[in-house]
N, C-alpha and C. Protein backbone atom coordinates (compact mmCIF):
# COMPACT_ATOMS: atom_id res chain seq x y z
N UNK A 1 79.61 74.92 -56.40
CA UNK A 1 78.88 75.29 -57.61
C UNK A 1 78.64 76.81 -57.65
N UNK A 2 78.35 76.94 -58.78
CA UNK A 2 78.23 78.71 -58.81
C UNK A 2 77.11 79.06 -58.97
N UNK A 3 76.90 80.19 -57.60
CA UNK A 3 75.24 80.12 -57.76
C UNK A 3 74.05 81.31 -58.48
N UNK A 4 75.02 82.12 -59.52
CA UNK A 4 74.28 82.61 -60.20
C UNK A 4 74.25 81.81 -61.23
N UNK A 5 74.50 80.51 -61.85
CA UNK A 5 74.57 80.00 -63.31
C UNK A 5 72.97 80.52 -64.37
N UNK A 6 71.74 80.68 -63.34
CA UNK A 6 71.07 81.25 -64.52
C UNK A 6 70.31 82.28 -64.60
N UNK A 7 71.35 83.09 -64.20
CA UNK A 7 70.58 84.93 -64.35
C UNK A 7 71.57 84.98 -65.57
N UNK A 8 70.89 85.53 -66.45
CA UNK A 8 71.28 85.23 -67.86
C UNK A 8 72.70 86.55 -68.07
N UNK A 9 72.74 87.65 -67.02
CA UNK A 9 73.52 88.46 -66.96
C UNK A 9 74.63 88.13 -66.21
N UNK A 10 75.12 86.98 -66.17
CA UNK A 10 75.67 86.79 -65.48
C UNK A 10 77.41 86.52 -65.83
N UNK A 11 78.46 86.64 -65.52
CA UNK A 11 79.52 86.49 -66.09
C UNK A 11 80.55 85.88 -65.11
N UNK A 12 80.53 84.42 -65.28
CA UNK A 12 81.26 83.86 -64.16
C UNK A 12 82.79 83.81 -64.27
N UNK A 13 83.86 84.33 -63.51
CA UNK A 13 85.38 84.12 -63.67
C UNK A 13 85.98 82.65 -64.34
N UNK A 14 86.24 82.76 -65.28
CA UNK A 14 87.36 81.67 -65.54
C UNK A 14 86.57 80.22 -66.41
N UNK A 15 84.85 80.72 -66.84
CA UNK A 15 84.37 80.07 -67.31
C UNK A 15 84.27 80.21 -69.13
N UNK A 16 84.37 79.27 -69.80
CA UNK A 16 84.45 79.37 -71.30
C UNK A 16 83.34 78.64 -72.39
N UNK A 17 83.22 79.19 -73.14
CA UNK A 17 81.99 78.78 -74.22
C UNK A 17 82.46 77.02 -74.08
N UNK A 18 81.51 76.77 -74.66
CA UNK A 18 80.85 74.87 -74.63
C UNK A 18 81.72 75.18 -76.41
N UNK A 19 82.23 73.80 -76.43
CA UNK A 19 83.20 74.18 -78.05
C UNK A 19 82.34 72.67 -78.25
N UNK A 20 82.16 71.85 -79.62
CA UNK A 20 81.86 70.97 -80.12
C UNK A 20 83.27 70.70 -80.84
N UNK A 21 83.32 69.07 -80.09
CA UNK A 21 85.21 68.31 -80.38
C UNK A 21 84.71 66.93 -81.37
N UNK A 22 83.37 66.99 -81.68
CA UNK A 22 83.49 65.47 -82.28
C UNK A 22 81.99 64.91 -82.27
N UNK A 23 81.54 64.71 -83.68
CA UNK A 23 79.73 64.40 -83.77
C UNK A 23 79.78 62.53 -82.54
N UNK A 24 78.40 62.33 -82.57
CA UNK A 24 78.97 60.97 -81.86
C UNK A 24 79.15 60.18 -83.02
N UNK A 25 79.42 58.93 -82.27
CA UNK A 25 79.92 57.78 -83.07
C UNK A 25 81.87 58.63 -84.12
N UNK A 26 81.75 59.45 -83.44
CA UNK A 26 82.90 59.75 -84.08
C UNK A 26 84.23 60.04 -82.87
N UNK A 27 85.37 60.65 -83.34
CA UNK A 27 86.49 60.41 -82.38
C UNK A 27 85.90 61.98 -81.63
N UNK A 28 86.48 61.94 -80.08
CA UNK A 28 87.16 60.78 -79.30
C UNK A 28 86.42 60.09 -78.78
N UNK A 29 85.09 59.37 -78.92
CA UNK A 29 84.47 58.70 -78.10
C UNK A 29 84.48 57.40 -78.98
N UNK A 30 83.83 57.61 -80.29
CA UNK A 30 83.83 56.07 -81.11
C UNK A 30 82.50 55.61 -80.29
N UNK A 31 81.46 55.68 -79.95
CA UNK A 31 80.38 55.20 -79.55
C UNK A 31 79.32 55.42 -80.17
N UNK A 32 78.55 54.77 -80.84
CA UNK A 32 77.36 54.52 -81.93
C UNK A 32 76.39 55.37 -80.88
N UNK A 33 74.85 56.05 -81.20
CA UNK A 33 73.85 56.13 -80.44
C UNK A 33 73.20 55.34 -79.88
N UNK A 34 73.51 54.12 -81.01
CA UNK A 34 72.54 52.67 -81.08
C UNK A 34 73.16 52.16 -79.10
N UNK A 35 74.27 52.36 -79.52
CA UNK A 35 75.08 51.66 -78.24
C UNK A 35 74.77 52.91 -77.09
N UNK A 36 74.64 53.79 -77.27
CA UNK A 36 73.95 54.89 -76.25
C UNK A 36 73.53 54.79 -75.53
N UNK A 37 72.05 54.48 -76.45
CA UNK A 37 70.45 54.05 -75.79
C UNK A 37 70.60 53.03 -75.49
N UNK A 38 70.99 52.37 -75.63
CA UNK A 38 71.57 50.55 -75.33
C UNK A 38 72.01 50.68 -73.54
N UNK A 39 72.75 51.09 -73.52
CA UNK A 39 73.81 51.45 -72.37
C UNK A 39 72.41 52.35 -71.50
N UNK A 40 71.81 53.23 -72.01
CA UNK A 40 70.57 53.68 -70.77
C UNK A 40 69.98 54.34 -71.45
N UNK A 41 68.91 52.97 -71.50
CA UNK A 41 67.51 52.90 -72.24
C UNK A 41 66.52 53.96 -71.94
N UNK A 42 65.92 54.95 -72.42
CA UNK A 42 64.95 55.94 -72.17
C UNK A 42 63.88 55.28 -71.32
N UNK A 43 63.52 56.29 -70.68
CA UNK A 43 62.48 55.76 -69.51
C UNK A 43 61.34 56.09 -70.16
N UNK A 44 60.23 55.36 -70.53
CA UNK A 44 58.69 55.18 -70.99
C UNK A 44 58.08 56.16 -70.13
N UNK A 45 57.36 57.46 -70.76
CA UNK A 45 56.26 58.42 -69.86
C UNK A 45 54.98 57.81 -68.95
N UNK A 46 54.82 57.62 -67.97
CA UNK A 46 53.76 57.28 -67.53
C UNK A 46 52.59 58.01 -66.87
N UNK A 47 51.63 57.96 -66.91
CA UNK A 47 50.60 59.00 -65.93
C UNK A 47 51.37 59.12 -64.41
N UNK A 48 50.96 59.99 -63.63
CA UNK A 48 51.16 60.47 -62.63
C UNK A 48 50.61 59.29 -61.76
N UNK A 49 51.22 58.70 -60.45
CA UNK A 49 50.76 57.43 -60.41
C UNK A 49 50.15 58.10 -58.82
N UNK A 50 48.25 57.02 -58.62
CA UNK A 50 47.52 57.66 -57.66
C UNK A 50 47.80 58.03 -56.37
N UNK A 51 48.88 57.02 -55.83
CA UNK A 51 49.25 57.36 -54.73
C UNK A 51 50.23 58.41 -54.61
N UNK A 52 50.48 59.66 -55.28
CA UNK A 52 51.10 60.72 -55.27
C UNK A 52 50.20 61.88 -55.57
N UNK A 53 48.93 61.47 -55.89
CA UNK A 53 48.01 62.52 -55.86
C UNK A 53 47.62 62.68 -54.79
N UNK A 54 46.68 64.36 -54.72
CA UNK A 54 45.97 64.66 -53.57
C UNK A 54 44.57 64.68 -54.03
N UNK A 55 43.69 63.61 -53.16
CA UNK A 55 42.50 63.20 -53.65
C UNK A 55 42.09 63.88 -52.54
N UNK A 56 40.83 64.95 -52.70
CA UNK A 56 39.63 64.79 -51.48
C UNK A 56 38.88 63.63 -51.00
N UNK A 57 38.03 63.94 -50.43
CA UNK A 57 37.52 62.84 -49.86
C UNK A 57 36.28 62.23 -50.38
N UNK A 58 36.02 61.12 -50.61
CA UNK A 58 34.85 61.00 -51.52
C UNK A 58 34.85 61.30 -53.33
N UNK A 59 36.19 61.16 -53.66
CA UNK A 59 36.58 61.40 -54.91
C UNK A 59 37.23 60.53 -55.37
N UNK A 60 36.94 60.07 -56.56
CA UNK A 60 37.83 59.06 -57.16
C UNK A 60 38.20 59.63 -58.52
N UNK A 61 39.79 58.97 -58.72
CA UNK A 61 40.47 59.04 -59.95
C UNK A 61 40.95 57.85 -60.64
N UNK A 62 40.71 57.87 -61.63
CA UNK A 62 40.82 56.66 -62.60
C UNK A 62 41.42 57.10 -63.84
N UNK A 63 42.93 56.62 -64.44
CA UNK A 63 42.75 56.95 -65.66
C UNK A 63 42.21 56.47 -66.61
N UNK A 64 42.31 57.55 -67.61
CA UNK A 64 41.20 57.34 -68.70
C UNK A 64 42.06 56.95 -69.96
N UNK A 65 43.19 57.60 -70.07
CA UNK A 65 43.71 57.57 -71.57
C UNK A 65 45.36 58.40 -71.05
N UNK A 66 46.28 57.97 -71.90
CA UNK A 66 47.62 58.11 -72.04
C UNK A 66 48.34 58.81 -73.04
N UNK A 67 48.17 59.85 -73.30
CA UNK A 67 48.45 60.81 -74.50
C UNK A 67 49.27 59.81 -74.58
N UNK A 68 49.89 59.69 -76.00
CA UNK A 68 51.03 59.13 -77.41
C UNK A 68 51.56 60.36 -77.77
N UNK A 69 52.71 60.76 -77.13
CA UNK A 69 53.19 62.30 -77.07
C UNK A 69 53.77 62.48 -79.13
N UNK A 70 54.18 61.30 -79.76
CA UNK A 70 54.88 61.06 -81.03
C UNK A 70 53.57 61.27 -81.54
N UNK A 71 52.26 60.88 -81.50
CA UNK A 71 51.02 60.84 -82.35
C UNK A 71 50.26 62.41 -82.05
N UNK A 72 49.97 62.38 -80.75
CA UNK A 72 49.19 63.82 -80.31
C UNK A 72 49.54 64.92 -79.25
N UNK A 73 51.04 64.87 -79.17
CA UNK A 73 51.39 65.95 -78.67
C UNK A 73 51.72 65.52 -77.27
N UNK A 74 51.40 67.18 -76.11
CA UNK A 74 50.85 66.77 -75.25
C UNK A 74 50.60 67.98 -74.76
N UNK A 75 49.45 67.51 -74.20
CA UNK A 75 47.36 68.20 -74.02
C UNK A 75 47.85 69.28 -73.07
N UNK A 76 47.62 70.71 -73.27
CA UNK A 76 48.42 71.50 -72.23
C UNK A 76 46.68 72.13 -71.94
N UNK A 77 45.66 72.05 -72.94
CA UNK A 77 43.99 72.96 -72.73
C UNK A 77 42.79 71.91 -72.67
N UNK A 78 42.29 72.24 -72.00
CA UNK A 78 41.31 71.12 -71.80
C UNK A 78 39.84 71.92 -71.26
N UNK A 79 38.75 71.75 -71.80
CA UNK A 79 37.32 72.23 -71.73
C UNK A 79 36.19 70.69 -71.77
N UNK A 80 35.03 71.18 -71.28
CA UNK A 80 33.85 69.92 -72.00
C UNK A 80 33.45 70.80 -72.46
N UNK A 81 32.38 70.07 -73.47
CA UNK A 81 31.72 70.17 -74.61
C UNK A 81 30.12 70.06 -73.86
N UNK A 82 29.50 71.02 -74.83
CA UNK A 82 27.77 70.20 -74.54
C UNK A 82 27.64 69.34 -73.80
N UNK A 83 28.17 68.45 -74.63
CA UNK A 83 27.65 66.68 -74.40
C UNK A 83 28.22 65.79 -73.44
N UNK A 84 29.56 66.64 -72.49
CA UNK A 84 30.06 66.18 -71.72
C UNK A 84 31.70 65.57 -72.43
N UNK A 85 31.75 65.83 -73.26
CA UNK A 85 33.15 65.33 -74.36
C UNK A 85 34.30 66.20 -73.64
N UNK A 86 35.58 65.63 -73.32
CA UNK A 86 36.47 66.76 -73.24
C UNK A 86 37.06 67.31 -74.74
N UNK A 87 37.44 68.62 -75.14
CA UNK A 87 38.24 69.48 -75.72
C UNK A 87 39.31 69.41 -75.38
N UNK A 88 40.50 69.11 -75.93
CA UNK A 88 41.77 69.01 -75.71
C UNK A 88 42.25 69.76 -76.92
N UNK A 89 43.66 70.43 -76.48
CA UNK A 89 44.61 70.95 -77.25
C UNK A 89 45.78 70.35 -76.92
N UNK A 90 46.93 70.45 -78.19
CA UNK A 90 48.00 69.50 -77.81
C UNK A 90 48.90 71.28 -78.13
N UNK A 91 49.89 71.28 -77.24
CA UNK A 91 50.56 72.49 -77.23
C UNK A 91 51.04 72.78 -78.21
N UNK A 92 51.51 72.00 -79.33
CA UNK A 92 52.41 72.76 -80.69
C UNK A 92 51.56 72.16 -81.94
N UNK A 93 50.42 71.49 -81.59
CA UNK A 93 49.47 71.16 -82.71
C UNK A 93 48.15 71.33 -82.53
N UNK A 94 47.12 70.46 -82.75
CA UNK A 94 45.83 70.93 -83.02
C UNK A 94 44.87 70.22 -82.07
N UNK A 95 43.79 70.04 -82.27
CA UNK A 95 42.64 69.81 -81.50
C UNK A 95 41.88 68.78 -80.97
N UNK A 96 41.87 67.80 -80.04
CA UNK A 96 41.02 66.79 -80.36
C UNK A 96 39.41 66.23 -79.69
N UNK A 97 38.81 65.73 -80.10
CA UNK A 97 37.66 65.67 -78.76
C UNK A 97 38.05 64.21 -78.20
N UNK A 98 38.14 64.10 -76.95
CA UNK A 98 37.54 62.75 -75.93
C UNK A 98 36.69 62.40 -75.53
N UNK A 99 36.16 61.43 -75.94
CA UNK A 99 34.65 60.79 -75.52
C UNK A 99 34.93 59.76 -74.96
N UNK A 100 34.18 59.85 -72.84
CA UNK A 100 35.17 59.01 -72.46
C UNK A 100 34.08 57.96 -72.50
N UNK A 101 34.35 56.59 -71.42
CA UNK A 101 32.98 55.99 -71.73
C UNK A 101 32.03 56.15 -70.50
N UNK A 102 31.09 55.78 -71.23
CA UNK A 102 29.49 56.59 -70.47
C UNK A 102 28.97 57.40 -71.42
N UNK A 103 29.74 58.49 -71.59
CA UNK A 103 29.23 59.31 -72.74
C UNK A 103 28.78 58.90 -73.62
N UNK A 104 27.76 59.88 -74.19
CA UNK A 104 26.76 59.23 -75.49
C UNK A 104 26.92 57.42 -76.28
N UNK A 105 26.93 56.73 -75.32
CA UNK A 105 26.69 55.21 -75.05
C UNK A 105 27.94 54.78 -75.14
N UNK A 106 29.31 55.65 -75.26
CA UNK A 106 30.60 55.03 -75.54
C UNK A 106 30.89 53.68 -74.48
N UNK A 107 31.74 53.17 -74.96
CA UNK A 107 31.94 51.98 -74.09
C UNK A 107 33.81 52.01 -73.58
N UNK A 108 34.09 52.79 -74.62
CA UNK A 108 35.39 53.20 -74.23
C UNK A 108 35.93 54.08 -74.46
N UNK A 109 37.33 54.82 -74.50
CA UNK A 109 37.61 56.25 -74.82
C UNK A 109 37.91 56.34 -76.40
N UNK A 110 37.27 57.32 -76.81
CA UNK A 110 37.00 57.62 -78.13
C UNK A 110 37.74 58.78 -78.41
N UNK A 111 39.14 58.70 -78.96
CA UNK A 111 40.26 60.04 -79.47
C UNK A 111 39.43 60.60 -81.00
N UNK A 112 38.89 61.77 -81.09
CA UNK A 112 39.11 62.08 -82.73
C UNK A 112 39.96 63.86 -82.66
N UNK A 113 40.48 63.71 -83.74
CA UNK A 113 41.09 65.17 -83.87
C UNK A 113 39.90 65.87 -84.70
N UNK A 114 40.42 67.35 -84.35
CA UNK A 114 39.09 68.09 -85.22
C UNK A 114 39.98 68.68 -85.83
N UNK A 115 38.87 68.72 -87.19
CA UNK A 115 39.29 69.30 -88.52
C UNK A 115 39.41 70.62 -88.52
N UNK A 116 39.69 71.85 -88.20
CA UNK A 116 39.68 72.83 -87.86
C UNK A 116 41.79 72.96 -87.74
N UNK A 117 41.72 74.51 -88.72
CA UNK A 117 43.25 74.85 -88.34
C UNK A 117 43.21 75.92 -87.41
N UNK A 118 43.24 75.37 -86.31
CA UNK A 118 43.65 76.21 -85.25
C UNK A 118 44.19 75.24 -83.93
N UNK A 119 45.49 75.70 -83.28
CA UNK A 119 45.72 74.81 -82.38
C UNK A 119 46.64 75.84 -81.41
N UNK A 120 47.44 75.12 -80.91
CA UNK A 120 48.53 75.63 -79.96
C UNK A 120 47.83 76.27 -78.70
N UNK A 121 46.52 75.81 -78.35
CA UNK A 121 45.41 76.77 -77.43
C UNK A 121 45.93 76.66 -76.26
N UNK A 122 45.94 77.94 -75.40
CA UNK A 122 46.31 78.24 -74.04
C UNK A 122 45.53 77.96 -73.26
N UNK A 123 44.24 78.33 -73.62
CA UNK A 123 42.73 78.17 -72.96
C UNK A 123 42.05 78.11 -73.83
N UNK A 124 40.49 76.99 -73.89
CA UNK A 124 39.52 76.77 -74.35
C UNK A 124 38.22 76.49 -73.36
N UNK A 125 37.58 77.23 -73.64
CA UNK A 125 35.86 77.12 -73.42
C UNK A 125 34.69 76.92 -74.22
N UNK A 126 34.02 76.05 -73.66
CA UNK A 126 32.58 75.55 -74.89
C UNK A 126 31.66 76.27 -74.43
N UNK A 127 30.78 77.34 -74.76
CA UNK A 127 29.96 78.42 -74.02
C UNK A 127 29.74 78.74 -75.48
N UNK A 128 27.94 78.89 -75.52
CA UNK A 128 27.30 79.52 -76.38
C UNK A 128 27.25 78.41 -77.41
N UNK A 129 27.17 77.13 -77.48
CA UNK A 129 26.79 76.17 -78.55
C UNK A 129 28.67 76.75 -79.82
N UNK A 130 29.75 77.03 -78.90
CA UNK A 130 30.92 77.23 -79.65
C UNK A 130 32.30 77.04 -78.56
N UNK A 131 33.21 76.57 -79.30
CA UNK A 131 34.34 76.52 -78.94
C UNK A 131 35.49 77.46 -78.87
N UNK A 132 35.46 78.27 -77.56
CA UNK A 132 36.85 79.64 -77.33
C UNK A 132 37.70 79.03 -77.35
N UNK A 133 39.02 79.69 -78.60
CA UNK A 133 40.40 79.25 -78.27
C UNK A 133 40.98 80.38 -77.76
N UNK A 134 41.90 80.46 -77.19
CA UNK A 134 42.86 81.34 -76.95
C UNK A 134 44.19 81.29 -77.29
N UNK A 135 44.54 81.58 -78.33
CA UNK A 135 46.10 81.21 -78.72
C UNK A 135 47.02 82.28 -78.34
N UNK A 136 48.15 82.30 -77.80
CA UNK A 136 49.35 82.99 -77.53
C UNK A 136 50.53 82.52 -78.60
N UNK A 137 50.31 83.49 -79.27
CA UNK A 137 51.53 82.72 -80.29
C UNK A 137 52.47 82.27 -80.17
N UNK A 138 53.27 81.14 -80.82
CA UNK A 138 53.91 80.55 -80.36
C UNK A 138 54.66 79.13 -81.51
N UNK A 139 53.95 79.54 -82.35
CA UNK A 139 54.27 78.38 -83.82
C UNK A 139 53.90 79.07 -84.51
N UNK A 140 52.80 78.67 -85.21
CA UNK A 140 52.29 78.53 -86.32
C UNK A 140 50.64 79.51 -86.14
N UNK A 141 50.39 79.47 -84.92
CA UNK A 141 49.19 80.27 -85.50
C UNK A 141 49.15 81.53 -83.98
N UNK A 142 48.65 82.54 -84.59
CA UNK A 142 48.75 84.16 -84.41
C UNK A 142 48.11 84.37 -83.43
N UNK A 143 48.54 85.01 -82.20
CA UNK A 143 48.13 84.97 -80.82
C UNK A 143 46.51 85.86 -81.25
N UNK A 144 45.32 85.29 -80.19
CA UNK A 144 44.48 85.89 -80.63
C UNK A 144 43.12 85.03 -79.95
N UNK A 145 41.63 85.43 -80.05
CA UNK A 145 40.80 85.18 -79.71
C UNK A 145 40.11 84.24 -80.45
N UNK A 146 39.72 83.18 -80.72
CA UNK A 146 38.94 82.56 -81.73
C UNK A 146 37.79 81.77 -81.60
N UNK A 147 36.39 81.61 -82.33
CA UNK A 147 35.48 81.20 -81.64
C UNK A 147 35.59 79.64 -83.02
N UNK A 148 35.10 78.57 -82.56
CA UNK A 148 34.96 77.37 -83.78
C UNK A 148 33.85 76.95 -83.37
N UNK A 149 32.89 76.99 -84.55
CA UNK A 149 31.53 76.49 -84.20
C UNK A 149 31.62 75.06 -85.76
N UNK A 150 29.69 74.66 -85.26
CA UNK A 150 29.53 73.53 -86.45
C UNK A 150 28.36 74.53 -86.94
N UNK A 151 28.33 74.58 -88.14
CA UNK A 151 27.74 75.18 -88.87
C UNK A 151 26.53 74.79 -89.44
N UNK A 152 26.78 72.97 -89.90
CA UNK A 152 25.71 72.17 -90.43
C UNK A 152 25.24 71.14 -89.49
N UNK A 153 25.24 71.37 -88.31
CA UNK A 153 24.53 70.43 -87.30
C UNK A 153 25.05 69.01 -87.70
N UNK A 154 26.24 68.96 -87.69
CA UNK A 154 26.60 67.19 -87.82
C UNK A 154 27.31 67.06 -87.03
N UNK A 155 27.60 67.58 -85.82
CA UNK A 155 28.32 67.20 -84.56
C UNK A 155 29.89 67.22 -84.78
N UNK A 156 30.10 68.33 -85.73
CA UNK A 156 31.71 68.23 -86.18
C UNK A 156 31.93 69.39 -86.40
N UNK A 157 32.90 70.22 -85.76
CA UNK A 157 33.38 71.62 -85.89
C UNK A 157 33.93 71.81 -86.84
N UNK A 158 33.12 72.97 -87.78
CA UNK A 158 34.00 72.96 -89.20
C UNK A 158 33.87 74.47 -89.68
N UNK A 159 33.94 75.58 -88.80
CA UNK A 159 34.33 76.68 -89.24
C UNK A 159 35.10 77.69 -88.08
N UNK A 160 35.71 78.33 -88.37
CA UNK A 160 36.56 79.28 -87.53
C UNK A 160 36.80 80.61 -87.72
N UNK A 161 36.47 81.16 -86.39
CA UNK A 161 36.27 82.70 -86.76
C UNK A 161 37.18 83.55 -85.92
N UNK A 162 38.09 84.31 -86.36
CA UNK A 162 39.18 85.30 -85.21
C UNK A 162 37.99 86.13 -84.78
N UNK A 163 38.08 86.26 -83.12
CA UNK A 163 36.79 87.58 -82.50
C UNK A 163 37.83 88.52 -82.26
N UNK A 164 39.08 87.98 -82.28
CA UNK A 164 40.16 89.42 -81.64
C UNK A 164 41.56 88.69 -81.94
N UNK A 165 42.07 89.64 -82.57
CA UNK A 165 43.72 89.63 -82.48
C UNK A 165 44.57 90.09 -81.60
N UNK A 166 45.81 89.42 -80.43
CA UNK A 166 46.60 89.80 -79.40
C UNK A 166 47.61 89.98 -80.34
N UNK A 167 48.79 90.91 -79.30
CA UNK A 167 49.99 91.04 -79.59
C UNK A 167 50.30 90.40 -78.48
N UNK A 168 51.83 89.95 -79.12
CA UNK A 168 52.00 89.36 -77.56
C UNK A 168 52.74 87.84 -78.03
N UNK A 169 53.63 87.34 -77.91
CA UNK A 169 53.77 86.01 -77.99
C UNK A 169 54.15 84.83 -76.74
N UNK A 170 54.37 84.39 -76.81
CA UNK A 170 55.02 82.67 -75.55
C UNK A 170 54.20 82.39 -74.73
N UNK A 171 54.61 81.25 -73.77
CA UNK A 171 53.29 80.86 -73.34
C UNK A 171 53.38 81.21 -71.59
């Protein structure tokens, strides 16, 4: 094998561009996708399973919840809240709170997204009765500092304020 393949400067003897000979299901293969995935079925995401973690001692892990990567992404920022709620960000979308159970009498895990347009967060912190995002641009919203508070005391974040604009983009 050749072992510079990914220093991007790299120029290997006798190697040639990737050419496209034929969409699938078309010649020379004649094989449907249907028959694809058929032939080797995608493997289902699962949590990280416990006996491959490194637990201290006197610590327990339990999961709680299984991101739905098609529904909410998947959670790259994570903070608590006041109330003990986690803050989650999903990397190319927006925001959600987890309320696991115990918390404020939940009995089980409670997903809501927050109404607020701001997402793609690198880092988030709940400090000062408000929510720090940190976005590095990267989609849709503008690398930069942002604070999201609730305005009308109904336990729902519904305004957003830039404290600072970065230059700078990726993650």
């Amino acid at each position: 094998p050749y072992r510079g393949w990914r220093d991007l400067k790299s120029k290997p003897k006798g190697w040639v561009n990737a050419e496209v000979v034929g969409q699938i299901g078309g010649a020379p293969w004649n094989i449907t996708q249907q028959a694809l995935l058929a032939a080797a079925p995608l493997k289902e995401p699962e949590a990280t399973a416990i006996e491959q973690m490194k637990i201290k001692k006197d610590f327990k892990v339990e999961l709680l919840y299984s991101v739905p990567k098609d529904e909410e992404g998947s959670w790259v920022s994570m903070c608590v809240d006041h109330k003990g709620r986690l803050i989650v960000c999903d990397q190319y979308g927006g925001l959600f709170r987890v309320t696991p159970p115990g918390i404020n009498g939940a009995k089980e895990v409670a997903i809501e997204k927050i109404n607020v347009d701001i997402g793609e967060a690198q880092g988030l912190l709940w400090a000062f009765d408000s929510l720090y995002v940190v976005v590095n641009r990267g989609g849709k919203y503008e690398s930069g500092v942002y604070r999201v508070l609730d305005t009308d005391g109904d336990d729902q974040l519904d305004t957003l304020k830039t404290l600072r604009s970065l230059s700078g983009s990726g993650g």
